[in-house]
PDB file of N, CA and C in Angstrom:
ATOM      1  N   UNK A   1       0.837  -1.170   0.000  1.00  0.00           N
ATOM      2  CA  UNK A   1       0.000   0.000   0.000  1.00  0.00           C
ATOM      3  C   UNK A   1       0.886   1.238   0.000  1.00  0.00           C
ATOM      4  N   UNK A   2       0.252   2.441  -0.478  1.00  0.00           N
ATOM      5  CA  UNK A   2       1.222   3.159  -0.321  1.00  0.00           C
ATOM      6  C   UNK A   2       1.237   4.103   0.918  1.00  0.00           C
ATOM      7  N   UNK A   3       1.664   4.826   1.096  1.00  0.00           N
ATOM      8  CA  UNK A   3       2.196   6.401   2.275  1.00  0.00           C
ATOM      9  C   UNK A   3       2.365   7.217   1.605  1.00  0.00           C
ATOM     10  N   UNK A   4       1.985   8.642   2.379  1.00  0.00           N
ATOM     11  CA  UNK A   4       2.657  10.169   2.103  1.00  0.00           C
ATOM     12  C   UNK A   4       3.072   9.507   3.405  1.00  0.00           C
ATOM     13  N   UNK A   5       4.633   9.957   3.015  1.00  0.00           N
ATOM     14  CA  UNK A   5       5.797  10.345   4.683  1.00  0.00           C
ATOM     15  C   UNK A   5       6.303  11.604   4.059  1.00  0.00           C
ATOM     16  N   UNK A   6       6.798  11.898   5.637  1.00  0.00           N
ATOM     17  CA  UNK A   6       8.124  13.639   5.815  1.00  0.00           C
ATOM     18  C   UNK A   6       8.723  12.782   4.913  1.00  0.00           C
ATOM     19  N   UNK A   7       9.204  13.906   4.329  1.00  0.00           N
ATOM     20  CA  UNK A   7      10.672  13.803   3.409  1.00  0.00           C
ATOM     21  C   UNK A   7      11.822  13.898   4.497  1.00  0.00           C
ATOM     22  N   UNK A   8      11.265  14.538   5.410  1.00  0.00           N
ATOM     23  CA  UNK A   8      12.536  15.433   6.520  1.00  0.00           C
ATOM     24  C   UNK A   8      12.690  13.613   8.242  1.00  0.00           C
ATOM     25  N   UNK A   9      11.892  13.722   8.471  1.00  0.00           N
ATOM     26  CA  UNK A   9      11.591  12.613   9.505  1.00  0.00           C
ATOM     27  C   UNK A   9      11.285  10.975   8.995  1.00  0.00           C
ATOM     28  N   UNK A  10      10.345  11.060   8.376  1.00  0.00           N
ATOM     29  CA  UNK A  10      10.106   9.939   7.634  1.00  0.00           C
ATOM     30  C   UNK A  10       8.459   9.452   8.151  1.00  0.00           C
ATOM     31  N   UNK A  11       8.203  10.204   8.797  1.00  0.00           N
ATOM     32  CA  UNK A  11       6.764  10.040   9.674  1.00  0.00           C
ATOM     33  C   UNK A  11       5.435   9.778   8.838  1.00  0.00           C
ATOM     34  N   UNK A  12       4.228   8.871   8.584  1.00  0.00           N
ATOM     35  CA  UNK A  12       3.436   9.343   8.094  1.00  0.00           C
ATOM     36  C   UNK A  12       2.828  10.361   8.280  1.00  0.00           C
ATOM     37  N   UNK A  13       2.219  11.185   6.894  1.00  0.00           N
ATOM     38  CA  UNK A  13       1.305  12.678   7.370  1.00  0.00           C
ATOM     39  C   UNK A  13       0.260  11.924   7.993  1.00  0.00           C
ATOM     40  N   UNK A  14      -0.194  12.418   8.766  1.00  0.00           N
ATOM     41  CA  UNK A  14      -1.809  12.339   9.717  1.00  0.00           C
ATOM     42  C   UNK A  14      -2.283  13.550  10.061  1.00  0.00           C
ATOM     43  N   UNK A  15      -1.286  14.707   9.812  1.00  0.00           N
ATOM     44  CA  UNK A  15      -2.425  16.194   9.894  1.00  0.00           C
ATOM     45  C   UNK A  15      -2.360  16.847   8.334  1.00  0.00           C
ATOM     46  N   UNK A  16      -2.988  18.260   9.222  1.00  0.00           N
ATOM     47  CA  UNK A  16      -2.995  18.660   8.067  1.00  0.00           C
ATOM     48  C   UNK A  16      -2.862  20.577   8.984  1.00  0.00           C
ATOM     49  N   UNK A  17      -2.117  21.260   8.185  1.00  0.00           N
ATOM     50  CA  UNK A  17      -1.873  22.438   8.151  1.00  0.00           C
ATOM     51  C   UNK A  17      -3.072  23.569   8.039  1.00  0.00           C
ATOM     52  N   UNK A  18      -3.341  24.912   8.333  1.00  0.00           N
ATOM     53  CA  UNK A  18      -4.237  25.452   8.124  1.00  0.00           C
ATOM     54  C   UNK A  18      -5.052  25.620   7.221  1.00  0.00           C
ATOM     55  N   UNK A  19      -3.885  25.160   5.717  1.00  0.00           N
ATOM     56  CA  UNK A  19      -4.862  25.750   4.484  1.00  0.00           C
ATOM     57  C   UNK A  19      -5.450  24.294   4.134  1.00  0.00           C
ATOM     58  N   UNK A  20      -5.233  23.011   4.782  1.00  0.00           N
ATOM     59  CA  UNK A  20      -5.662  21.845   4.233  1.00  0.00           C
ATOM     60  C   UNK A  20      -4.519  20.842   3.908  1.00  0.00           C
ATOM     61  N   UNK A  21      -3.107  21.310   3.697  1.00  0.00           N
ATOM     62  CA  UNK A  21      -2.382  20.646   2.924  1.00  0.00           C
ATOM     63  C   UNK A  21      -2.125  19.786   3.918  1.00  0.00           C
ATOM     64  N   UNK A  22      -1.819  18.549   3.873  1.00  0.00           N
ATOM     65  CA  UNK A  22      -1.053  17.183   4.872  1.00  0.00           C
ATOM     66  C   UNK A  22       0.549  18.088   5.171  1.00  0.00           C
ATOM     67  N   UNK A  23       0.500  17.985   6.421  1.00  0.00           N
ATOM     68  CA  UNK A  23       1.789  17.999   7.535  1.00  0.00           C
ATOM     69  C   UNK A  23       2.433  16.946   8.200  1.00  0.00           C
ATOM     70  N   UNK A  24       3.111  17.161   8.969  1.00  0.00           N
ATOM     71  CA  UNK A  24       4.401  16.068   9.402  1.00  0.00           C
ATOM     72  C   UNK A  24       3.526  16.590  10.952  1.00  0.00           C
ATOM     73  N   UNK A  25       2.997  15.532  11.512  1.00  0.00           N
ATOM     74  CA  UNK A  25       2.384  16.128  13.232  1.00  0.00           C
ATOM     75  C   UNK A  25       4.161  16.203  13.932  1.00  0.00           C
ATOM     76  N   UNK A  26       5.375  15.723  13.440  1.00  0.00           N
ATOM     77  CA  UNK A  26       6.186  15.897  14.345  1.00  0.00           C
ATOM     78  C   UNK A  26       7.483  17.158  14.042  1.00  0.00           C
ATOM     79  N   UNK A  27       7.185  16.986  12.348  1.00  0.00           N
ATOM     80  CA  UNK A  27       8.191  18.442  12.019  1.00  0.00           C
ATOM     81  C   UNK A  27       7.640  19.431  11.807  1.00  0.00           C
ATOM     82  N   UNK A  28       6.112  19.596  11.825  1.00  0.00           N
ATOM     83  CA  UNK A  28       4.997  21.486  11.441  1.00  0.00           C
ATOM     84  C   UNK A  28       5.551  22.429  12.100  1.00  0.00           C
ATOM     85  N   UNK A  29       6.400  23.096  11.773  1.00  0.00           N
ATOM     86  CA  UNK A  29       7.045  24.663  12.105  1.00  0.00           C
ATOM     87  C   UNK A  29       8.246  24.390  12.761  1.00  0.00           C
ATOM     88  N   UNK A  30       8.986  23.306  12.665  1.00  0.00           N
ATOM     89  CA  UNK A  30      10.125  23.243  13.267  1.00  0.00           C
ATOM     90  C   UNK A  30      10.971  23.070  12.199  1.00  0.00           C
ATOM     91  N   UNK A  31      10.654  22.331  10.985  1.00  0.00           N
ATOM     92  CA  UNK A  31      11.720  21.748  10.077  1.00  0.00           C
ATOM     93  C   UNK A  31      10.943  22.100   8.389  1.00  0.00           C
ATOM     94  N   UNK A  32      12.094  22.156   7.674  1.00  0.00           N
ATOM     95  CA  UNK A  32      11.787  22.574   6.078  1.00  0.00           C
ATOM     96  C   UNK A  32      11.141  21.577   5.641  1.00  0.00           C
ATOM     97  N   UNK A  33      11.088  20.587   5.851  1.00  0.00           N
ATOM     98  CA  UNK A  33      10.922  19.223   5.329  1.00  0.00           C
ATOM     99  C   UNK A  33       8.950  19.176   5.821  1.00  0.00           C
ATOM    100  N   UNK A  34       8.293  19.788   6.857  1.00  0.00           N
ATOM    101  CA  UNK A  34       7.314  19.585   6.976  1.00  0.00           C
ATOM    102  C   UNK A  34       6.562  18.891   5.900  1.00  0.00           C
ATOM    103  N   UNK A  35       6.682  19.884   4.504  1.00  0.00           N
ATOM    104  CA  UNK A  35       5.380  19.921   4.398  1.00  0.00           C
ATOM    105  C   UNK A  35       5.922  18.662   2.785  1.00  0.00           C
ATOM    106  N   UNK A  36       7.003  18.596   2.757  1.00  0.00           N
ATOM    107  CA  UNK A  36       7.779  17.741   1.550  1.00  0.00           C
ATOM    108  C   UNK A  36       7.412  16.407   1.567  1.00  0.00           C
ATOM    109  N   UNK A  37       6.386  15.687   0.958  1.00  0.00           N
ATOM    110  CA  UNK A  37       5.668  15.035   0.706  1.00  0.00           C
ATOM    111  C   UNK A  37       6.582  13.204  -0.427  1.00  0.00           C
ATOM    112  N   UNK A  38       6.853  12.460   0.600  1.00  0.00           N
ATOM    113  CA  UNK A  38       7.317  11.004  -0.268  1.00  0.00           C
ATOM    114  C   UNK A  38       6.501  10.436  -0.123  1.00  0.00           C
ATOM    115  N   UNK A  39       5.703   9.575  -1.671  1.00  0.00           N
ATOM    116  CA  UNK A  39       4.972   8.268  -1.641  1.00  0.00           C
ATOM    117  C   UNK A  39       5.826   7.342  -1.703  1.00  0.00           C
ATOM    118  N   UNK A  40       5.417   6.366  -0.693  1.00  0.00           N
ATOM    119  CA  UNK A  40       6.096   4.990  -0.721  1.00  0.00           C
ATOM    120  C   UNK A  40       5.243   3.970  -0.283  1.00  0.00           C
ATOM    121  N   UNK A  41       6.079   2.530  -0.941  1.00  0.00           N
ATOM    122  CA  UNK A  41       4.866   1.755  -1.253  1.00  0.00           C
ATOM    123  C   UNK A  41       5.537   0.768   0.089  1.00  0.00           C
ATOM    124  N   UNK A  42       4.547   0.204   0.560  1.00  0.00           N
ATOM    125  CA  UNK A  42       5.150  -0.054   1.934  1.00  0.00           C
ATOM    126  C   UNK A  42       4.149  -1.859   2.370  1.00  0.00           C
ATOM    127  N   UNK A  43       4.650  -2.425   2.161  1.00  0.00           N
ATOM    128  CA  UNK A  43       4.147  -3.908   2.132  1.00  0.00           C
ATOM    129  C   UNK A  43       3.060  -3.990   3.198  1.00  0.00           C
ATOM    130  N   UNK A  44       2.307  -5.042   3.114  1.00  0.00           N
ATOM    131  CA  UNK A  44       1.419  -5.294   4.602  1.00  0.00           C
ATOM    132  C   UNK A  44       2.150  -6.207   5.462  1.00  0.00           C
ATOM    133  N   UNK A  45       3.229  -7.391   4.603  1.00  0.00           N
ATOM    134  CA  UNK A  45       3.875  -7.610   5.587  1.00  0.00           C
ATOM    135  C   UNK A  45       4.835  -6.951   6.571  1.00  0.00           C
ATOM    136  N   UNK A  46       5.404  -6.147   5.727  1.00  0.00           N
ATOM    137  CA  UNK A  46       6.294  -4.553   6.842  1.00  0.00           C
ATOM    138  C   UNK A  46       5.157  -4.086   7.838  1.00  0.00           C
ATOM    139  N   UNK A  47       4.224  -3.742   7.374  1.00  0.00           N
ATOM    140  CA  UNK A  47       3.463  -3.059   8.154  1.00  0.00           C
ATOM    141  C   UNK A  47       3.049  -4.179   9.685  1.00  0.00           C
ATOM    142  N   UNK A  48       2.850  -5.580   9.333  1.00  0.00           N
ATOM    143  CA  UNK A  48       2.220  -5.794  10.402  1.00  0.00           C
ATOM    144  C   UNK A  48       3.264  -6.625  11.351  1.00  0.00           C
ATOM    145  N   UNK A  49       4.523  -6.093  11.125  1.00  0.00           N
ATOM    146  CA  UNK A  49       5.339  -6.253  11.931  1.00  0.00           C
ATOM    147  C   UNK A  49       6.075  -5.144  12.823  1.00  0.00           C
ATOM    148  N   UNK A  50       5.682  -4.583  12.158  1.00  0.00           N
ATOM    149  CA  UNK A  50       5.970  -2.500  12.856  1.00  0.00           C
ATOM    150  C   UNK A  50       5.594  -3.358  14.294  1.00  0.00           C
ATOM    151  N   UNK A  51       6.450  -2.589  15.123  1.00  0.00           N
ATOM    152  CA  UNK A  51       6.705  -2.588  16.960  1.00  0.00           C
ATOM    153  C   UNK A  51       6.453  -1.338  17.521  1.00  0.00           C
ATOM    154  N   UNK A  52       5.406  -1.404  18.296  1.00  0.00           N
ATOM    155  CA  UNK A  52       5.601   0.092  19.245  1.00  0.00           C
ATOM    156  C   UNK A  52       7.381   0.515  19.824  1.00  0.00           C
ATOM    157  N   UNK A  53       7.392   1.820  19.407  1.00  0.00           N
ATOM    158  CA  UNK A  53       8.395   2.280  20.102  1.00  0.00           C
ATOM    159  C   UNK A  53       8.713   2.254  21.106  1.00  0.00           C
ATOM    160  N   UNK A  54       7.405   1.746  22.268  1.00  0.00           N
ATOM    161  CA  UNK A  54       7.728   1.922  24.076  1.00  0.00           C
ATOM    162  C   UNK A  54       7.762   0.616  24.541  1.00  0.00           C
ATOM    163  N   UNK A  55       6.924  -0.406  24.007  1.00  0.00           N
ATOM    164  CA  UNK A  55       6.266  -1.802  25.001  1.00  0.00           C
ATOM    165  C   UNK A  55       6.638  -2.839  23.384  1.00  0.00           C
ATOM    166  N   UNK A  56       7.256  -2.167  22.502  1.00  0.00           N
ATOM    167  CA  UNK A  56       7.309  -3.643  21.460  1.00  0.00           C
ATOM    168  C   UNK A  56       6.290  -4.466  20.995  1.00  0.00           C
ATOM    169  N   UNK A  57       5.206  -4.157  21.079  1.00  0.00           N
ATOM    170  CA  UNK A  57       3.919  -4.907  20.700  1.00  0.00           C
ATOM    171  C   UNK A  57       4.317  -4.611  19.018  1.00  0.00           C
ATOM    172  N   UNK A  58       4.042  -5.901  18.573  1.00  0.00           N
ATOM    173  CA  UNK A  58       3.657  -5.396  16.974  1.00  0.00           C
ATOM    174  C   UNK A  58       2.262  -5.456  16.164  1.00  0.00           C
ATOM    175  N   UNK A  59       2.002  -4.635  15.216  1.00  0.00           N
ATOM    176  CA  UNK A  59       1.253  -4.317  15.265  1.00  0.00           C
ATOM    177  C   UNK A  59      -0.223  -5.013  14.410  1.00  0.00           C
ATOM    178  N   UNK A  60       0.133  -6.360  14.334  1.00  0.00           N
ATOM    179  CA  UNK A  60      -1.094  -7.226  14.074  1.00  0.00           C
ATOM    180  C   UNK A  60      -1.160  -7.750  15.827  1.00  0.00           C
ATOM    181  N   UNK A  61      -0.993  -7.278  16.940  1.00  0.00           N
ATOM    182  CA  UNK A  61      -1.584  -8.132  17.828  1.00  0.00           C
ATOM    183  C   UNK A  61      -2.134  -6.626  18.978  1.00  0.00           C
ATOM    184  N   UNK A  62      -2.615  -5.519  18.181  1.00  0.00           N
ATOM    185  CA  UNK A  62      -3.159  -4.224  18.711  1.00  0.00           C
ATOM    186  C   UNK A  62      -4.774  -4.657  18.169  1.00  0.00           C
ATOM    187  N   UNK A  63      -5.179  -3.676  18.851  1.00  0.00           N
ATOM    188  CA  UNK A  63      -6.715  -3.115  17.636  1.00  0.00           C
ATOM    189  C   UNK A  63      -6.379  -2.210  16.661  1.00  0.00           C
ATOM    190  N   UNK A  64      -5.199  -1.571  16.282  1.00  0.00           N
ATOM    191  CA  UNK A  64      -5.405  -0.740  15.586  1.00  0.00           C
ATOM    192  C   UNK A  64      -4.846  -1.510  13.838  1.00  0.00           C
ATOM    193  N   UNK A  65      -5.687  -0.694  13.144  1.00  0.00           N
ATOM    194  CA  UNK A  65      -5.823  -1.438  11.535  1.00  0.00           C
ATOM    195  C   UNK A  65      -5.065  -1.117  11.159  1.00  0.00           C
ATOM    196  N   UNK A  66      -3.901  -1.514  10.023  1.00  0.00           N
ATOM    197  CA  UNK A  66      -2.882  -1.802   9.234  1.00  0.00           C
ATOM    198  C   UNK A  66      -2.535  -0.246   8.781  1.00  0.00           C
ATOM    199  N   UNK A  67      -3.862   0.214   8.282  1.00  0.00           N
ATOM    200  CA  UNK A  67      -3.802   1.809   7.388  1.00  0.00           C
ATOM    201  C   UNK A  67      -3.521   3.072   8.146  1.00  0.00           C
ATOM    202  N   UNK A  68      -4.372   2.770   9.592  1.00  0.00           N
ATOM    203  CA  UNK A  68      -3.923   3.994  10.480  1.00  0.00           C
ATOM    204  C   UNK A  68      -2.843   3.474  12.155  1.00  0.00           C
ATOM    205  N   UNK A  69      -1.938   3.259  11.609  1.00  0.00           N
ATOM    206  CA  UNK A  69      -1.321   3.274  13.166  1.00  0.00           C
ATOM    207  C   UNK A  69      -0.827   4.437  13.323  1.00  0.00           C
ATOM    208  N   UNK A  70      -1.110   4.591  14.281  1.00  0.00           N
ATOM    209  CA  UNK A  70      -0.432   6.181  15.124  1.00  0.00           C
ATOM    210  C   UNK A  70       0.952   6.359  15.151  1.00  0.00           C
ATOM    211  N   UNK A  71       1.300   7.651  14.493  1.00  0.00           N
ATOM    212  CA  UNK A  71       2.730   7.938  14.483  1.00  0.00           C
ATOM    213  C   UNK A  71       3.272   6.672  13.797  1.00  0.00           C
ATOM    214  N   UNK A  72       3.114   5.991  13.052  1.00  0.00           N
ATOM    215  CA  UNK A  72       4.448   5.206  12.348  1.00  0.00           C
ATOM    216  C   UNK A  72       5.455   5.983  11.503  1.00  0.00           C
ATOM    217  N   UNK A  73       6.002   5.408  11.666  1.00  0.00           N
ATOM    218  CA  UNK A  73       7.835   6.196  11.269  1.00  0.00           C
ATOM    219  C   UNK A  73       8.581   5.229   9.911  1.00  0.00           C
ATOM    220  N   UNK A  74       8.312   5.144   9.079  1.00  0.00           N
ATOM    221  CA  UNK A  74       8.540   4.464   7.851  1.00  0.00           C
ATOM    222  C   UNK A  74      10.645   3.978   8.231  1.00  0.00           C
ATOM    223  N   UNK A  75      10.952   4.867   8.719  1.00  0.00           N
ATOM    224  CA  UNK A  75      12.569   4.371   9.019  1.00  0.00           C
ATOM    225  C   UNK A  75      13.051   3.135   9.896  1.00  0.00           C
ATOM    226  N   UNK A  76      12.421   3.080  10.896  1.00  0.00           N
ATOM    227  CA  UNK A  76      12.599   2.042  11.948  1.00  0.00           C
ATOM    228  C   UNK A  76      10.830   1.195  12.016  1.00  0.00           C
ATOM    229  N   UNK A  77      10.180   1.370  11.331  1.00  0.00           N
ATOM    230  CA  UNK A  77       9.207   0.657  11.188  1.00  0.00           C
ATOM    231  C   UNK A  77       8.263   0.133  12.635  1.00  0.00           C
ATOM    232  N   UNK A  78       8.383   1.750  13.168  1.00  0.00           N
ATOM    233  CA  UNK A  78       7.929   1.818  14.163  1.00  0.00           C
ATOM    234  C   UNK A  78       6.126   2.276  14.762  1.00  0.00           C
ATOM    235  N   UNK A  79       5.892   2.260  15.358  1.00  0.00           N
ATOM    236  CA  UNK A  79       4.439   3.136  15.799  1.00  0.00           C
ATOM    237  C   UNK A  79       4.260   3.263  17.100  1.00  0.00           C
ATOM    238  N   UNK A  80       3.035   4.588  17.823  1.00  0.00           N
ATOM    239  CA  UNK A  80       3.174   4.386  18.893  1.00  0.00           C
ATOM    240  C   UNK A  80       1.015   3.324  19.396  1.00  0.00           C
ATOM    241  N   UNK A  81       1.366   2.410  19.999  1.00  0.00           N
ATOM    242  CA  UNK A  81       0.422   1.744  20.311  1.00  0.00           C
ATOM    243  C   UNK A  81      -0.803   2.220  21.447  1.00  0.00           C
ATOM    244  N   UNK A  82       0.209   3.366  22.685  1.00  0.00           N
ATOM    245  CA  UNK A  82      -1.035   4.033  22.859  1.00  0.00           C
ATOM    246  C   UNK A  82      -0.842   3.693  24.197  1.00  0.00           C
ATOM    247  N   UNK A  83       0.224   2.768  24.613  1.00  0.00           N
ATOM    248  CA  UNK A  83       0.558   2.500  25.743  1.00  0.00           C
ATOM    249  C   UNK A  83       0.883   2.919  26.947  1.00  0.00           C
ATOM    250  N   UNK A  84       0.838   4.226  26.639  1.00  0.00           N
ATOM    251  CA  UNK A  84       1.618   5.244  27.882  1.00  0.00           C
ATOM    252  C   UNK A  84       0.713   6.345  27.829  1.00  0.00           C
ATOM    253  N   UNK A  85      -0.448   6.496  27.308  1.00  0.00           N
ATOM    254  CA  UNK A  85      -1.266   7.419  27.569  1.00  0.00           C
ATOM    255  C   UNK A  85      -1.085   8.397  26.180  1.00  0.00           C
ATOM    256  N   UNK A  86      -2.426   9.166  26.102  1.00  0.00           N
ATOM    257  CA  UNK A  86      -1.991   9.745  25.177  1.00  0.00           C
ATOM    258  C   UNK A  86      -2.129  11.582  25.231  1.00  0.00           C
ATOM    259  N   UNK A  87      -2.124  11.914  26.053  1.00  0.00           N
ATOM    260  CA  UNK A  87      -2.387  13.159  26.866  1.00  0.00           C
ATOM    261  C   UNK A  87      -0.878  13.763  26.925  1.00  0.00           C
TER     262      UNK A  87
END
């Protein structure tokens, strides 16, 4: 399947900026790269081996679905699962 990721982080976009355009939720006003947009095609088997960054769960044994995990990071094939609160 594919991704928009940062060009700059590697993060999937999941926001979006004032005028509409998809943002980086971790580089928006800090880095040039925000708003620099890579499609990449990114397997379901990659995907459902992605590990939370905090507790290592991967991510066919969450509730969350293949298309939206929170914060995944296309570099270390990471996400966050939600484990530590999200506040």
């Amino acid at each position: 399947m594919k991704k928009k990721v940062c060009a700059g982080c590697g993060m999937v976009f999941v926001a979006k900026d004032g005028n509409g355009n998809p943002t980086c939720p971790v580089c928006f006003g800090t880095s040039q790269h925000s708003g620099m947009v890579q499609e990449v095609e990114i397997s379901e088997e990659k995907l459902k081996v992605a590990t939370c960054a905090y507790c290592r769960i991967t991510a066919d044994k969450t509730h969350w679905g293949l298309n939206d995990l929170p914060f995944y990071e296309i570099r270390n094939n990471t996400f966050y699962c939600g484990c530590r609160g999200w506040s």
